[in-house]
C-alpha atoms as a PDB file:
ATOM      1  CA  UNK A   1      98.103 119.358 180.152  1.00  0.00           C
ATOM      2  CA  UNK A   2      95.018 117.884 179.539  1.00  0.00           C
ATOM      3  CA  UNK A   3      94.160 114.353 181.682  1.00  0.00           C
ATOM      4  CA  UNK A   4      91.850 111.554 180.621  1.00  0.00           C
ATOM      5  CA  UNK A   5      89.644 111.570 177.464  1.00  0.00           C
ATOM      6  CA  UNK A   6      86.964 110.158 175.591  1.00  0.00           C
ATOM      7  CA  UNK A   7      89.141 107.865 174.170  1.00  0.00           C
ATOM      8  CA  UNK A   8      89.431 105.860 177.540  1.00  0.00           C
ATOM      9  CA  UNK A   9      85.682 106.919 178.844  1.00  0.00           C
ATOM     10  CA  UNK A  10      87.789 109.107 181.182  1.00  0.00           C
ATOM     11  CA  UNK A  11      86.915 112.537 182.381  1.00  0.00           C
ATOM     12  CA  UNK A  12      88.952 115.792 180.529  1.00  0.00           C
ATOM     13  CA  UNK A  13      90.046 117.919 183.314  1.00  0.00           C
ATOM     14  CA  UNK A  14      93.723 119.103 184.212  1.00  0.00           C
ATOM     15  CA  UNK A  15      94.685 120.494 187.700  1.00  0.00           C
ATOM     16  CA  UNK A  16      96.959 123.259 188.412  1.00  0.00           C
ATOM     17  CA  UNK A  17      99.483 123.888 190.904  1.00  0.00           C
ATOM     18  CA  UNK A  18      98.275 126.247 192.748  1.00  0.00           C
ATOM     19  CA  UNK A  19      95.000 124.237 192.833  1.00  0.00           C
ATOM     20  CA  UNK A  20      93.004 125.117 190.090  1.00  0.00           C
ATOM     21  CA  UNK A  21      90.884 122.703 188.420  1.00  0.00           C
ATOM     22  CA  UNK A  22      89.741 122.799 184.700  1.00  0.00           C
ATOM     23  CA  UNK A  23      87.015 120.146 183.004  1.00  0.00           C
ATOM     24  CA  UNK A  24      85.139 119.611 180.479  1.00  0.00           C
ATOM     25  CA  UNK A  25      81.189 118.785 181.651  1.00  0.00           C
ATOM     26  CA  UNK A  26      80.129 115.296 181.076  1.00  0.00           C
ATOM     27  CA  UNK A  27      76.655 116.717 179.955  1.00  0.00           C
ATOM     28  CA  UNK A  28      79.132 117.750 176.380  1.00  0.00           C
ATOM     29  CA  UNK A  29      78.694 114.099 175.401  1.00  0.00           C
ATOM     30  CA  UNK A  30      74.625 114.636 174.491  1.00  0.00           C
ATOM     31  CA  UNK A  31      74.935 114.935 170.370  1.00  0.00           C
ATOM     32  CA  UNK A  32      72.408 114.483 167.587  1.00  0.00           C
ATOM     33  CA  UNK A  33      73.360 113.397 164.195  1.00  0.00           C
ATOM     34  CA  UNK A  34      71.923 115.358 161.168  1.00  0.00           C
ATOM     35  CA  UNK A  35      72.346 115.777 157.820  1.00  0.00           C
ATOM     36  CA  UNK A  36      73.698 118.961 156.301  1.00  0.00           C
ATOM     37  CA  UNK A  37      73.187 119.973 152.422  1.00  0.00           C
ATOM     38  CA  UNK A  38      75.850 121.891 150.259  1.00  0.00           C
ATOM     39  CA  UNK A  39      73.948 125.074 151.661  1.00  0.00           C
ATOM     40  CA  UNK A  40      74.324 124.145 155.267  1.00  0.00           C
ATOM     41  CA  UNK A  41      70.412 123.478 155.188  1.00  0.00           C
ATOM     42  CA  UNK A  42      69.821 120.481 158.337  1.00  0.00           C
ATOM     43  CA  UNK A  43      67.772 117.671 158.502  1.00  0.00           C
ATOM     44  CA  UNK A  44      68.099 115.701 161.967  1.00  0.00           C
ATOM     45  CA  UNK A  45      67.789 112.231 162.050  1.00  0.00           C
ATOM     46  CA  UNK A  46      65.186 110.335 164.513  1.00  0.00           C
ATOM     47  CA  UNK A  47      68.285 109.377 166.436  1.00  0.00           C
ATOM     48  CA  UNK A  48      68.178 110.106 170.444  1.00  0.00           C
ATOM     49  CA  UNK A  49      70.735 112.399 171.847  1.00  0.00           C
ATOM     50  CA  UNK A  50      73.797 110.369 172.491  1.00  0.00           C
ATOM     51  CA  UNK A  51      77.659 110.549 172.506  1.00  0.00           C
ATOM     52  CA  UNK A  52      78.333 109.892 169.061  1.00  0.00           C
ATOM     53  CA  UNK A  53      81.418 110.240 167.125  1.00  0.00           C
ATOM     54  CA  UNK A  54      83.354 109.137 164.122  1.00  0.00           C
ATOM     55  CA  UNK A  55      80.335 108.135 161.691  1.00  0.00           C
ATOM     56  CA  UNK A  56      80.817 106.674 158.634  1.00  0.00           C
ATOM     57  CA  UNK A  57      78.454 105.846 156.128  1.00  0.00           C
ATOM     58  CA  UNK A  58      78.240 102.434 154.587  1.00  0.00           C
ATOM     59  CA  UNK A  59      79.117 102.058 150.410  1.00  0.00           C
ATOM     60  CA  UNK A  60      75.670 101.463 149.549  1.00  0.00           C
ATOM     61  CA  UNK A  61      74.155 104.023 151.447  1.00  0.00           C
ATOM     62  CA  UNK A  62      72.235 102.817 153.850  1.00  0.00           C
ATOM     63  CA  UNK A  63      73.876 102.591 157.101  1.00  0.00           C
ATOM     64  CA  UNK A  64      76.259 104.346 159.033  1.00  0.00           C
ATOM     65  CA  UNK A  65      78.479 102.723 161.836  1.00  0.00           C
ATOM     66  CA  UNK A  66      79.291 105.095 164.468  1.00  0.00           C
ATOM     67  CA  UNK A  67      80.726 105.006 167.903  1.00  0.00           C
ATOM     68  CA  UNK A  68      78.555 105.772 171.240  1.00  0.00           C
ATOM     69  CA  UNK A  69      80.456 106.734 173.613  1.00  0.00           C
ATOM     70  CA  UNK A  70      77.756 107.346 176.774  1.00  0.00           C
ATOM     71  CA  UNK A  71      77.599 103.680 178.016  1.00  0.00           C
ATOM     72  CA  UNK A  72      80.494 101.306 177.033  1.00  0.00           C
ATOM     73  CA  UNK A  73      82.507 102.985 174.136  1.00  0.00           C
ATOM     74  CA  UNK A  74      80.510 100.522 171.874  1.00  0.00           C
ATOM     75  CA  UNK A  75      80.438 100.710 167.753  1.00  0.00           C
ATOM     76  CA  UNK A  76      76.518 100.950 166.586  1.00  0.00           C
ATOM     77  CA  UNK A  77      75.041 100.436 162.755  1.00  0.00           C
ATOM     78  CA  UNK A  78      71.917 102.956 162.251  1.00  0.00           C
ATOM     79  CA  UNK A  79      70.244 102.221 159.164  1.00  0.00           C
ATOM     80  CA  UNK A  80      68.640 105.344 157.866  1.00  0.00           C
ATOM     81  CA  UNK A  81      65.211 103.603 156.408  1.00  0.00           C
ATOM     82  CA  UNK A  82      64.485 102.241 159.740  1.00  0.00           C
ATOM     83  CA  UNK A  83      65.670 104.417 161.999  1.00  0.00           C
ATOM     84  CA  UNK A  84      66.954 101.129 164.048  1.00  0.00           C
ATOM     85  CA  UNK A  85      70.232 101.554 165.356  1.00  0.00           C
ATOM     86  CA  UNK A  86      71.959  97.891 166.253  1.00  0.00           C
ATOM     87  CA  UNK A  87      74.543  97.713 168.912  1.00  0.00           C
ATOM     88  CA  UNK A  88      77.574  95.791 167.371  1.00  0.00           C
ATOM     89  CA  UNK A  89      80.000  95.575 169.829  1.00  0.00           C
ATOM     90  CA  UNK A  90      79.555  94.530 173.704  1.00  0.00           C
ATOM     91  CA  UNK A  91      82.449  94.766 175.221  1.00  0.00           C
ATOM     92  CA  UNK A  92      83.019  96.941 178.665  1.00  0.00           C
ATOM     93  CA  UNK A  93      86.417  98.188 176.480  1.00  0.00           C
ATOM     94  CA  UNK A  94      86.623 100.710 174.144  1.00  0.00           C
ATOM     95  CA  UNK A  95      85.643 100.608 170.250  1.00  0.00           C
ATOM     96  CA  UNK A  96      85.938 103.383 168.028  1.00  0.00           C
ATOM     97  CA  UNK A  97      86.712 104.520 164.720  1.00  0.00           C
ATOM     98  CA  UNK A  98      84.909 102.384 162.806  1.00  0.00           C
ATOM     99  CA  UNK A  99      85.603 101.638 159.074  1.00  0.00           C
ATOM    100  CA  UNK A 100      82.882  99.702 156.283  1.00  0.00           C
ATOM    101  CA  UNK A 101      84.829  97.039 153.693  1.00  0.00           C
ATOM    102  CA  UNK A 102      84.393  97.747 150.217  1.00  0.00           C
ATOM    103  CA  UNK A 103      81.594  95.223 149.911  1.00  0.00           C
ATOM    104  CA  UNK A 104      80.007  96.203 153.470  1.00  0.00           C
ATOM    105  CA  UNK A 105      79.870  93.420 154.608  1.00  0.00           C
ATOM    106  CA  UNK A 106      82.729  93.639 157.486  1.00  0.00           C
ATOM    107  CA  UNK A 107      83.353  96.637 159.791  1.00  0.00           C
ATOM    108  CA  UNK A 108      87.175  97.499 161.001  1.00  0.00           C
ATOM    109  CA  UNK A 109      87.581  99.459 163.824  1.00  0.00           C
ATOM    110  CA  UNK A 110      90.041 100.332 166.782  1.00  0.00           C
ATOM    111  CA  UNK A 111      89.917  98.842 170.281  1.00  0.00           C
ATOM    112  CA  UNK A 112      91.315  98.630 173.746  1.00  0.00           C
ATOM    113  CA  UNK A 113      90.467  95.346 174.899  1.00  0.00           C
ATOM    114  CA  UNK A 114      93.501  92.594 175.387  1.00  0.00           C
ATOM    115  CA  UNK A 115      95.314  95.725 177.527  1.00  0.00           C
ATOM    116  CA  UNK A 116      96.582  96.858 174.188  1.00  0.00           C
ATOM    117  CA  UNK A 117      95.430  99.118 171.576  1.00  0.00           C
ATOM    118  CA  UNK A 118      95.044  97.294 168.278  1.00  0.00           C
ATOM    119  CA  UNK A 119      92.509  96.894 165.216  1.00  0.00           C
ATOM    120  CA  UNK A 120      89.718  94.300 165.128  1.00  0.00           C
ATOM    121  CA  UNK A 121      87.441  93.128 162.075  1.00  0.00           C
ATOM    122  CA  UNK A 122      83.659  92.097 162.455  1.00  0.00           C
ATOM    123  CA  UNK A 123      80.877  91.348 160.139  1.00  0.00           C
ATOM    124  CA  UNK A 124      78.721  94.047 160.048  1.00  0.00           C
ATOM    125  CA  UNK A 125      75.597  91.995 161.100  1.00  0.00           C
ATOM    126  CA  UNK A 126      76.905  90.596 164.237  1.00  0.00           C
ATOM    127  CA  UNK A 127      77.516  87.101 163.006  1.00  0.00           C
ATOM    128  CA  UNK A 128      80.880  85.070 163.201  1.00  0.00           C
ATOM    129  CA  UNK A 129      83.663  85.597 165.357  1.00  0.00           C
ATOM    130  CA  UNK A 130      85.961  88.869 166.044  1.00  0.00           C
ATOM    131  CA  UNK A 131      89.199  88.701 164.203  1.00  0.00           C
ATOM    132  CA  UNK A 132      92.639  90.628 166.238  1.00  0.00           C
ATOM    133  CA  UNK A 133      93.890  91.964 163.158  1.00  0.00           C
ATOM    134  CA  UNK A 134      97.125  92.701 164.391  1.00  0.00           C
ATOM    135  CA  UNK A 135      99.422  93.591 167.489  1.00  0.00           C
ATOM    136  CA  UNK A 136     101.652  97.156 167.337  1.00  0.00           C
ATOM    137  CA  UNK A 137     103.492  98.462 170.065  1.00  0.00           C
ATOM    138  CA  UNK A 138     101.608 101.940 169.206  1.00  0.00           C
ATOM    139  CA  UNK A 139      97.589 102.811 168.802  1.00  0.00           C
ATOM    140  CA  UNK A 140      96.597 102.030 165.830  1.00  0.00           C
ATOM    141  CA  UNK A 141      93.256 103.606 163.853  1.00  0.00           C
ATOM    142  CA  UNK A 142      91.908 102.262 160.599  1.00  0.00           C
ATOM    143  CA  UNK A 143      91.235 105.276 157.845  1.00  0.00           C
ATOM    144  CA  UNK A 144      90.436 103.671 154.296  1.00  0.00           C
ATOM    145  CA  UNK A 145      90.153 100.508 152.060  1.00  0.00           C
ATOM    146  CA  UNK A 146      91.838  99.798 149.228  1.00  0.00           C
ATOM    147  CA  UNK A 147      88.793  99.489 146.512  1.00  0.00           C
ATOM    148  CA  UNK A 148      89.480  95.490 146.584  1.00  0.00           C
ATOM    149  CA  UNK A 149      89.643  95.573 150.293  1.00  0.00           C
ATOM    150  CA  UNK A 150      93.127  93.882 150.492  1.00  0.00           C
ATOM    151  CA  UNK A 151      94.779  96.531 151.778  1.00  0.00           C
ATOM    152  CA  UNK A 152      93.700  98.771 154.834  1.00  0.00           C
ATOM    153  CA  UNK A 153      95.295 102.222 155.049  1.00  0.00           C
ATOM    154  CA  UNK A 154      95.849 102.973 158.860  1.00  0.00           C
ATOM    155  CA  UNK A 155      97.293 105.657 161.190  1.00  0.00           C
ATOM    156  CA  UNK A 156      99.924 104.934 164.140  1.00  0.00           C
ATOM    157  CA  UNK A 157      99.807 106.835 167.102  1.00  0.00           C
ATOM    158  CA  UNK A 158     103.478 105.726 168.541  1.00  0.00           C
ATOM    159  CA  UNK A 159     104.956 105.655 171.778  1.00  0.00           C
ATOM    160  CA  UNK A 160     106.895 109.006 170.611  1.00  0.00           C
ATOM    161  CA  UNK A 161     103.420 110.753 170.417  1.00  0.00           C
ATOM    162  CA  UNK A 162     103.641 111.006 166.640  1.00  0.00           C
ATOM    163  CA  UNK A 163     101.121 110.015 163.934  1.00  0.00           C
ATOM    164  CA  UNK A 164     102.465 107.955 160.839  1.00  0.00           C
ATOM    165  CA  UNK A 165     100.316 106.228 157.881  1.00  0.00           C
ATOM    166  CA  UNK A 166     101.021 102.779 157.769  1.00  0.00           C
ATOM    167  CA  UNK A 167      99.110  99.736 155.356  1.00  0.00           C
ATOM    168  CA  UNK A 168      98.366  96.602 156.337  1.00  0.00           C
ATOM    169  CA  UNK A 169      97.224  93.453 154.333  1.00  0.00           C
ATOM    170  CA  UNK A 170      93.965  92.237 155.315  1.00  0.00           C
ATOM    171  CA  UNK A 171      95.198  88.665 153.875  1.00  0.00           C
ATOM    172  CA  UNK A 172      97.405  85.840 155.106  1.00  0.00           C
ATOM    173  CA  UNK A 173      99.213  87.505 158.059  1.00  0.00           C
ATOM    174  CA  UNK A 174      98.410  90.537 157.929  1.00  0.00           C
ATOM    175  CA  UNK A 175     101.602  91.973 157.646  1.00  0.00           C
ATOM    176  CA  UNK A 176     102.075  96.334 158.373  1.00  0.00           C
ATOM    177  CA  UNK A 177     104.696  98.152 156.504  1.00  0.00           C
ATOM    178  CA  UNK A 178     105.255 101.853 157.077  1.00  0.00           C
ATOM    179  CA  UNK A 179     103.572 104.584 154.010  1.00  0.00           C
ATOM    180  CA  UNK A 180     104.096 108.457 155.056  1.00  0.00           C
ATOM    181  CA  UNK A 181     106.275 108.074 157.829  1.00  0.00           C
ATOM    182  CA  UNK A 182     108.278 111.279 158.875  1.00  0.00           C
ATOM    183  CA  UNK A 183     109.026 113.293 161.876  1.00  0.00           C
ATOM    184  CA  UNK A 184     105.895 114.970 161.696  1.00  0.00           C
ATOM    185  CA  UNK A 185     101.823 113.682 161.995  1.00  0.00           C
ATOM    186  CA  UNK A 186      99.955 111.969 159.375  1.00  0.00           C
ATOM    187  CA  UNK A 187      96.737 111.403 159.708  1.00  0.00           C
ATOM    188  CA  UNK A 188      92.933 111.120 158.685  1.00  0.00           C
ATOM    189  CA  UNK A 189      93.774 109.543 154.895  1.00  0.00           C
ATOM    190  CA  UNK A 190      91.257 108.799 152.298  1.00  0.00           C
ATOM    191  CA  UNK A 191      91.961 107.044 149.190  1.00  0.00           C
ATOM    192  CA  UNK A 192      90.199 107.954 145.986  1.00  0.00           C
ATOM    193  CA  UNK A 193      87.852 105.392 144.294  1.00  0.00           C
ATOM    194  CA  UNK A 194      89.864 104.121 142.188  1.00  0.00           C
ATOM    195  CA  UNK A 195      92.636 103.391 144.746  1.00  0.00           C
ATOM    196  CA  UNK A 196      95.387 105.909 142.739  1.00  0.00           C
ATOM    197  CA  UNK A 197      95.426 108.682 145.075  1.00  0.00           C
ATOM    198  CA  UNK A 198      95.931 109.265 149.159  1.00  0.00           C
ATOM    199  CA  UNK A 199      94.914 112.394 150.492  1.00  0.00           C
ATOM    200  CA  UNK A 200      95.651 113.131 154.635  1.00  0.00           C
ATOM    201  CA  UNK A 201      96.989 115.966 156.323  1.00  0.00           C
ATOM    202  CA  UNK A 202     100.073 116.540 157.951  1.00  0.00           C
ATOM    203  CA  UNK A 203     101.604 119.223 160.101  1.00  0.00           C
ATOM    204  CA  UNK A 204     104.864 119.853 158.280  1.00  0.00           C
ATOM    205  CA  UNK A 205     104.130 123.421 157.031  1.00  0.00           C
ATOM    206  CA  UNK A 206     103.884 124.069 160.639  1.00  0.00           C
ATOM    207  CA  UNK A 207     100.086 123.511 160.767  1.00  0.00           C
ATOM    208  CA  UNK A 208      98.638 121.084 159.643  1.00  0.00           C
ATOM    209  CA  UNK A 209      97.114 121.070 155.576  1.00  0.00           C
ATOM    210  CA  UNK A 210      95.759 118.508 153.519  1.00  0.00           C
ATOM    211  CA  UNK A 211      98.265 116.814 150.858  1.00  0.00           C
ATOM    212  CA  UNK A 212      97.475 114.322 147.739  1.00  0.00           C
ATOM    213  CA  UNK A 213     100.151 111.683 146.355  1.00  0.00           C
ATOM    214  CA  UNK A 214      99.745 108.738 144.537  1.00  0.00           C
ATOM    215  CA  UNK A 215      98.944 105.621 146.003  1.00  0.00           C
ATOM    216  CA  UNK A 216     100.707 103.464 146.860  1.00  0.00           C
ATOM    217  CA  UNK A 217     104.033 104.912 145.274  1.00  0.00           C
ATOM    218  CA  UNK A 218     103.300 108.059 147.582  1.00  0.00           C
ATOM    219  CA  UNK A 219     107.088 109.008 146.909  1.00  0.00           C
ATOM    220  CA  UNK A 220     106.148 109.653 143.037  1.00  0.00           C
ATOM    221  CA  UNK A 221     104.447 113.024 144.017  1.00  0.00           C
ATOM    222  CA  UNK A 222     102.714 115.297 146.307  1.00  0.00           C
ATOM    223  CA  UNK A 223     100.019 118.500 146.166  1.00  0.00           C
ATOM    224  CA  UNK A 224      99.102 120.924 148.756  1.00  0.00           C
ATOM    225  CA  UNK A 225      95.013 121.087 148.101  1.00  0.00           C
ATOM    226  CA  UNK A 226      94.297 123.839 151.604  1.00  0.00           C
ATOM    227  CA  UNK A 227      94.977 127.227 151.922  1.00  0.00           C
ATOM    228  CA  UNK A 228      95.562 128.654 155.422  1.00  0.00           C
ATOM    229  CA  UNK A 229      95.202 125.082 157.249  1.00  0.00           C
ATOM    230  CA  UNK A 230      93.143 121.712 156.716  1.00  0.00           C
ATOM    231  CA  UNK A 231      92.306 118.695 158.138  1.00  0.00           C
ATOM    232  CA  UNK A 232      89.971 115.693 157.884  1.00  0.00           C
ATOM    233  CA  UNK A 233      89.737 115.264 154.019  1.00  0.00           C
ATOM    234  CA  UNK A 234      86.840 113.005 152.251  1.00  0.00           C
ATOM    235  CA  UNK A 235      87.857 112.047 148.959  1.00  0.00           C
ATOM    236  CA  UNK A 236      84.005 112.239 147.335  1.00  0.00           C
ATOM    237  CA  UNK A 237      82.992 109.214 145.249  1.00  0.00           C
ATOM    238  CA  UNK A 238      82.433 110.599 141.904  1.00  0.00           C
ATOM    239  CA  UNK A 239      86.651 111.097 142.423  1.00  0.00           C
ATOM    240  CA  UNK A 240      86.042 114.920 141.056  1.00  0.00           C
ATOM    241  CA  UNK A 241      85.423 116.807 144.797  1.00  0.00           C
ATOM    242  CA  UNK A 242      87.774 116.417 148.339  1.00  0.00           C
ATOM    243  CA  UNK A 243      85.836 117.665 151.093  1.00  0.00           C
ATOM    244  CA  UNK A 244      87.973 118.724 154.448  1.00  0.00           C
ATOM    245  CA  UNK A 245      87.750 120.949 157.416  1.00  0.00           C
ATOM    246  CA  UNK A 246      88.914 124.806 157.338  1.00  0.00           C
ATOM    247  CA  UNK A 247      90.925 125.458 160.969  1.00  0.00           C
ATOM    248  CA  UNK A 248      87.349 127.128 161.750  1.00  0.00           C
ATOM    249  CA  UNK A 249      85.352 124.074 161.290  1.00  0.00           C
ATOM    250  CA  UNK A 250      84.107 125.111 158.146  1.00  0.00           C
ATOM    251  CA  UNK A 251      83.054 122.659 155.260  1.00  0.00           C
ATOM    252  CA  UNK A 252      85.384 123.098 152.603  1.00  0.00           C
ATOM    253  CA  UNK A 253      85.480 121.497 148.946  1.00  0.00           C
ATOM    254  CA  UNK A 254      88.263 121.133 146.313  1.00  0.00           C
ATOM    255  CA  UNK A 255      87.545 120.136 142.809  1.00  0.00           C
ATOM    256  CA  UNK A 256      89.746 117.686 141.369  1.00  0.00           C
ATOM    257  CA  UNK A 257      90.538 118.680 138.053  1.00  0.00           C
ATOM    258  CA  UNK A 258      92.366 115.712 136.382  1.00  0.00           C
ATOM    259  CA  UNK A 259      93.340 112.206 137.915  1.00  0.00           C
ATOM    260  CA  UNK A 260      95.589 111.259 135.003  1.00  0.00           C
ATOM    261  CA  UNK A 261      98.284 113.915 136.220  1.00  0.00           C
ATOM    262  CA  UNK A 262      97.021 115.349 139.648  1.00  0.00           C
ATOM    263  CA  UNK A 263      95.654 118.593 139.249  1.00  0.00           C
ATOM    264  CA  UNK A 264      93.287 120.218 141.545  1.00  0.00           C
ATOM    265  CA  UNK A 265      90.919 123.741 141.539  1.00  0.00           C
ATOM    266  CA  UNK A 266      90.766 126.472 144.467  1.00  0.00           C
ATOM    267  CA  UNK A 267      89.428 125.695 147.864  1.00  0.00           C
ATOM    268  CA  UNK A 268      85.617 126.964 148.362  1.00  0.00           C
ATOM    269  CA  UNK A 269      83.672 126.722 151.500  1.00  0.00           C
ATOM    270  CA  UNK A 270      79.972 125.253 151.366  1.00  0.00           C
ATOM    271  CA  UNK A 271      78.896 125.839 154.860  1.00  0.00           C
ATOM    272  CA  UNK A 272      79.975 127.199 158.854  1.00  0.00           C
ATOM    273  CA  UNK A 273      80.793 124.077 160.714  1.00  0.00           C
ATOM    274  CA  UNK A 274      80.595 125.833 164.603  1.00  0.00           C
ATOM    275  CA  UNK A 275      77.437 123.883 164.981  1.00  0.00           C
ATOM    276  CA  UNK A 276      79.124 120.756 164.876  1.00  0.00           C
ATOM    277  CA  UNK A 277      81.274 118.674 166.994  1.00  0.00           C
ATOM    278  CA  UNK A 278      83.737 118.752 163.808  1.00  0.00           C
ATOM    279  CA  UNK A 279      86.685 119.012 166.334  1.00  0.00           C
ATOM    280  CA  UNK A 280      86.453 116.545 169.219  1.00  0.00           C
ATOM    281  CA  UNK A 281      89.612 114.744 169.282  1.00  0.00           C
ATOM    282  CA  UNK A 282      92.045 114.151 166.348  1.00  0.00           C
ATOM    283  CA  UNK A 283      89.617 112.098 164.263  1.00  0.00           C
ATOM    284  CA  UNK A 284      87.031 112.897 161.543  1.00  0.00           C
ATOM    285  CA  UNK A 285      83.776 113.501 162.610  1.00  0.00           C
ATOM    286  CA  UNK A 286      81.659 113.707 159.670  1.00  0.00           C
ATOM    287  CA  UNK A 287      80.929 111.743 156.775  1.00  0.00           C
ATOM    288  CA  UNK A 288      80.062 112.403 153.119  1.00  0.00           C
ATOM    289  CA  UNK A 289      76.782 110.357 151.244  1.00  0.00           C
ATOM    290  CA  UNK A 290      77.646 108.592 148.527  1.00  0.00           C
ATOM    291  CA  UNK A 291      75.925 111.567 145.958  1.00  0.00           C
ATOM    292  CA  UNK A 292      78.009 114.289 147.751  1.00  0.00           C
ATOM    293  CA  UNK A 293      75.048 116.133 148.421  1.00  0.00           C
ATOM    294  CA  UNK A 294      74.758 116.347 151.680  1.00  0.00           C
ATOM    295  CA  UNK A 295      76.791 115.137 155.064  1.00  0.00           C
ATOM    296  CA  UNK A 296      76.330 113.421 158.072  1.00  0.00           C
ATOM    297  CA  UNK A 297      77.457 115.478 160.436  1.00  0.00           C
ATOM    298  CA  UNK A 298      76.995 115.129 164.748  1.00  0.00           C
ATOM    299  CA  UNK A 299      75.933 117.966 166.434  1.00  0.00           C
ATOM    300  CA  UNK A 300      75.340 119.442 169.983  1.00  0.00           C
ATOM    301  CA  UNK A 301      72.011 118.353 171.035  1.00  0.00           C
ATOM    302  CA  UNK A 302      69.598 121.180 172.102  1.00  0.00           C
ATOM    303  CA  UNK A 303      69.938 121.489 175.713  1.00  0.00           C
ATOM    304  CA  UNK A 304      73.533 120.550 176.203  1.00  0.00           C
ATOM    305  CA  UNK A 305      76.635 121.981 177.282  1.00  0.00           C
ATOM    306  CA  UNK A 306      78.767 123.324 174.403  1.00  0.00           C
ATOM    307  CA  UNK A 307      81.641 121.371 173.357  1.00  0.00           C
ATOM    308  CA  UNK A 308      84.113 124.103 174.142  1.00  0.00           C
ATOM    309  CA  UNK A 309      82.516 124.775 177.476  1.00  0.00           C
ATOM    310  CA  UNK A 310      85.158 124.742 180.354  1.00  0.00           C
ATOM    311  CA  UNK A 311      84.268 125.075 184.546  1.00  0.00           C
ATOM    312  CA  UNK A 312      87.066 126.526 186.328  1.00  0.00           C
ATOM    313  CA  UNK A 313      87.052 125.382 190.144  1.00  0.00           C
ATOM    314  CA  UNK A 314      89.237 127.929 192.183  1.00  0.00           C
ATOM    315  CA  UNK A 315      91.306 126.518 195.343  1.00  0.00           C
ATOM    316  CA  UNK A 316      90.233 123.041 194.204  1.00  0.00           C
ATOM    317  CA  UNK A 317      92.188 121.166 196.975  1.00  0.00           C
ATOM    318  CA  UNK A 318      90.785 123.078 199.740  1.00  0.00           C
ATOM    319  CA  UNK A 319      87.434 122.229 198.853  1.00  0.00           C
ATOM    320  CA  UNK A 320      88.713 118.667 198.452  1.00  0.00           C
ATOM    321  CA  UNK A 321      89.735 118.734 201.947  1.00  0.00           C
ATOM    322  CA  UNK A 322      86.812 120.099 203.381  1.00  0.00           C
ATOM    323  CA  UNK A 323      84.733 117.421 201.288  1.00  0.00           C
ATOM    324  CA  UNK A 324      86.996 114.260 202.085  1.00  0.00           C
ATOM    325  CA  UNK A 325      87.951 113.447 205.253  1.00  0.00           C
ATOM    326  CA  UNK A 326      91.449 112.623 205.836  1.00  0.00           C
ATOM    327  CA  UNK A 327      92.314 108.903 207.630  1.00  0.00           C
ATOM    328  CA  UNK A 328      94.675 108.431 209.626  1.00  0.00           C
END
């Protein structure tokens, strides 16, 4: 099994019984963040190599708030005309996942201060206080806004291990009730512009695939929009295109033929995603522009260790012996 993660700031590494140990190089956490046309055509931004992850662009455009994980797990706002990236949280916990409000004006986002594991809101420029949004006994991620940012879509990771969508009012209370909760994960939602329509994938068939129903009667229906395996879906803001990741990484894109009924077109792939660090951890790690043009995407900087690159250290607690004196 696999020990620590970036989650925590910990090390990935596991340790056999017969000694063995396996880890991931912290060097893996030097990325760039570039932008990737429908033809898989890159422009890098003037951003320094760092550990980013989860990125998400801002409505208007301009920004994109994205977590750094190299220093303290903190949540940053880059704004693209400036190329000035703003640190916007400070503490030594980790922040991550962050989320824009409709108006973007407020940023959501996922933290482990307090011991616990809960959601926090902040206004995107720094200003004001940090609101606890609320307290669950699982880990709780924010994934999309209603489009009159009342209502925050969110996934649960529970004490069972599983993934359920839950909402939660971002008025009064803010009370949680359950949304796709079943035996199996479901995660990484999007809700279409207009706020009729939840897309997310889930690993009932066995894998996991990417599934629309409407919001929020999600009972009322549901559509399989992936062939052979999906995850990650973008629900573009001209409502006609969902973007999600093919089991390779790949960029896929579904045309959404009518709203009024659901009705959807064939999966096509744009562009290879092995370049990218589309497959970190469970999260989405790429983010559409508001044109559906291109896509923000974070990838290995030039000089680093790949992702996916794994040292083996043979007879591991010998050499720890040797190293470490024993007390007595």
């Amino acid at each position: 099994p696999r020990h620590g993660g970036a989650l925590t700031g910990a090390a990935h590494f596991s340790v056999s019984r017969t000694g063995s140990l396996l880890y991931v190089p912290a060097d893996s956490e030097r990325r760039t963040l570039v932008w990737v046309d429908r033809q898989g055509h890159e422009e890098p931004l003037p951003a320094e190599p760092r550990g980013y992850r989860y990125p998400q662009i801002s409505p208007d455009g301009t920004r994109v708030a994205v977590e750094i994980t190299d220093q303290d797990d903190d949540i940053w706002i880059w704004e693209f005309a400036r190329a000035i990236p703003t640190r916007l949280t400070f503490t030594p916990d980790a922040e991550l996942s962050p989320r824009w409000s409709p108006d973007g004006r407020q940023v959501v986002f996922e933290s482990t201060r307090a011991n616990a594991s809960n959601m926090y809101r902040q206004a995107a420029d720094g200003t004001g206080m940090v609101e606890h949004l609320e307290t669950g006994s699982g880990r709780d991620f924010p994934e999309a806004f209603t489009p009159d940012g009342k209502t925050l879509v969110f996934r649960r990771l529970d004490l069972r291990g599983q993934y359920d969508l839950r909402v939660l009012s971002m008025e009064g209370d803010h009370a949680s009730t359950p949304l796709i909760s079943t035996p199996f994960n479901e995660q990484n939602a999007d809700l279409s512009m207009d706020g009729r329509w939840i897309v997310y994938q889930s690993d009932q068939s066995g894998q996991d695939e990417v599934y629309v129903r409407p919001f929020p009667r999600v009972d009322d229906g549901r559509w399989q929009i992936s062939v052979g395996g999906g995850s990650r879906p973008v629900w573009a803001r001209s409502g006609r295109e969902i973007f999600y990741l093919a089991p390779s990484g790949a960029m896929m894109t579904v045309a959404v033929l009518s709203q009024a009924g659901f009705s959807n077109g064939s999966p096509t792939k744009l562009f290879d995603g092995a370049p990218y660090a589309s497959t970190l951890t469970v999260g989405r790690h790429f983010d559409v522009a508001p044109d559906g043009k291109r896509f923000l995407m974070i990838k290995q900087s030039a000089g680093a260790s790949d992702t996916n690159r794994l040292i083996l250290v043979e007879n591991w607690f010998e050499e720890l012996k040797r190293r470490v004196p024993t007390r007595h």
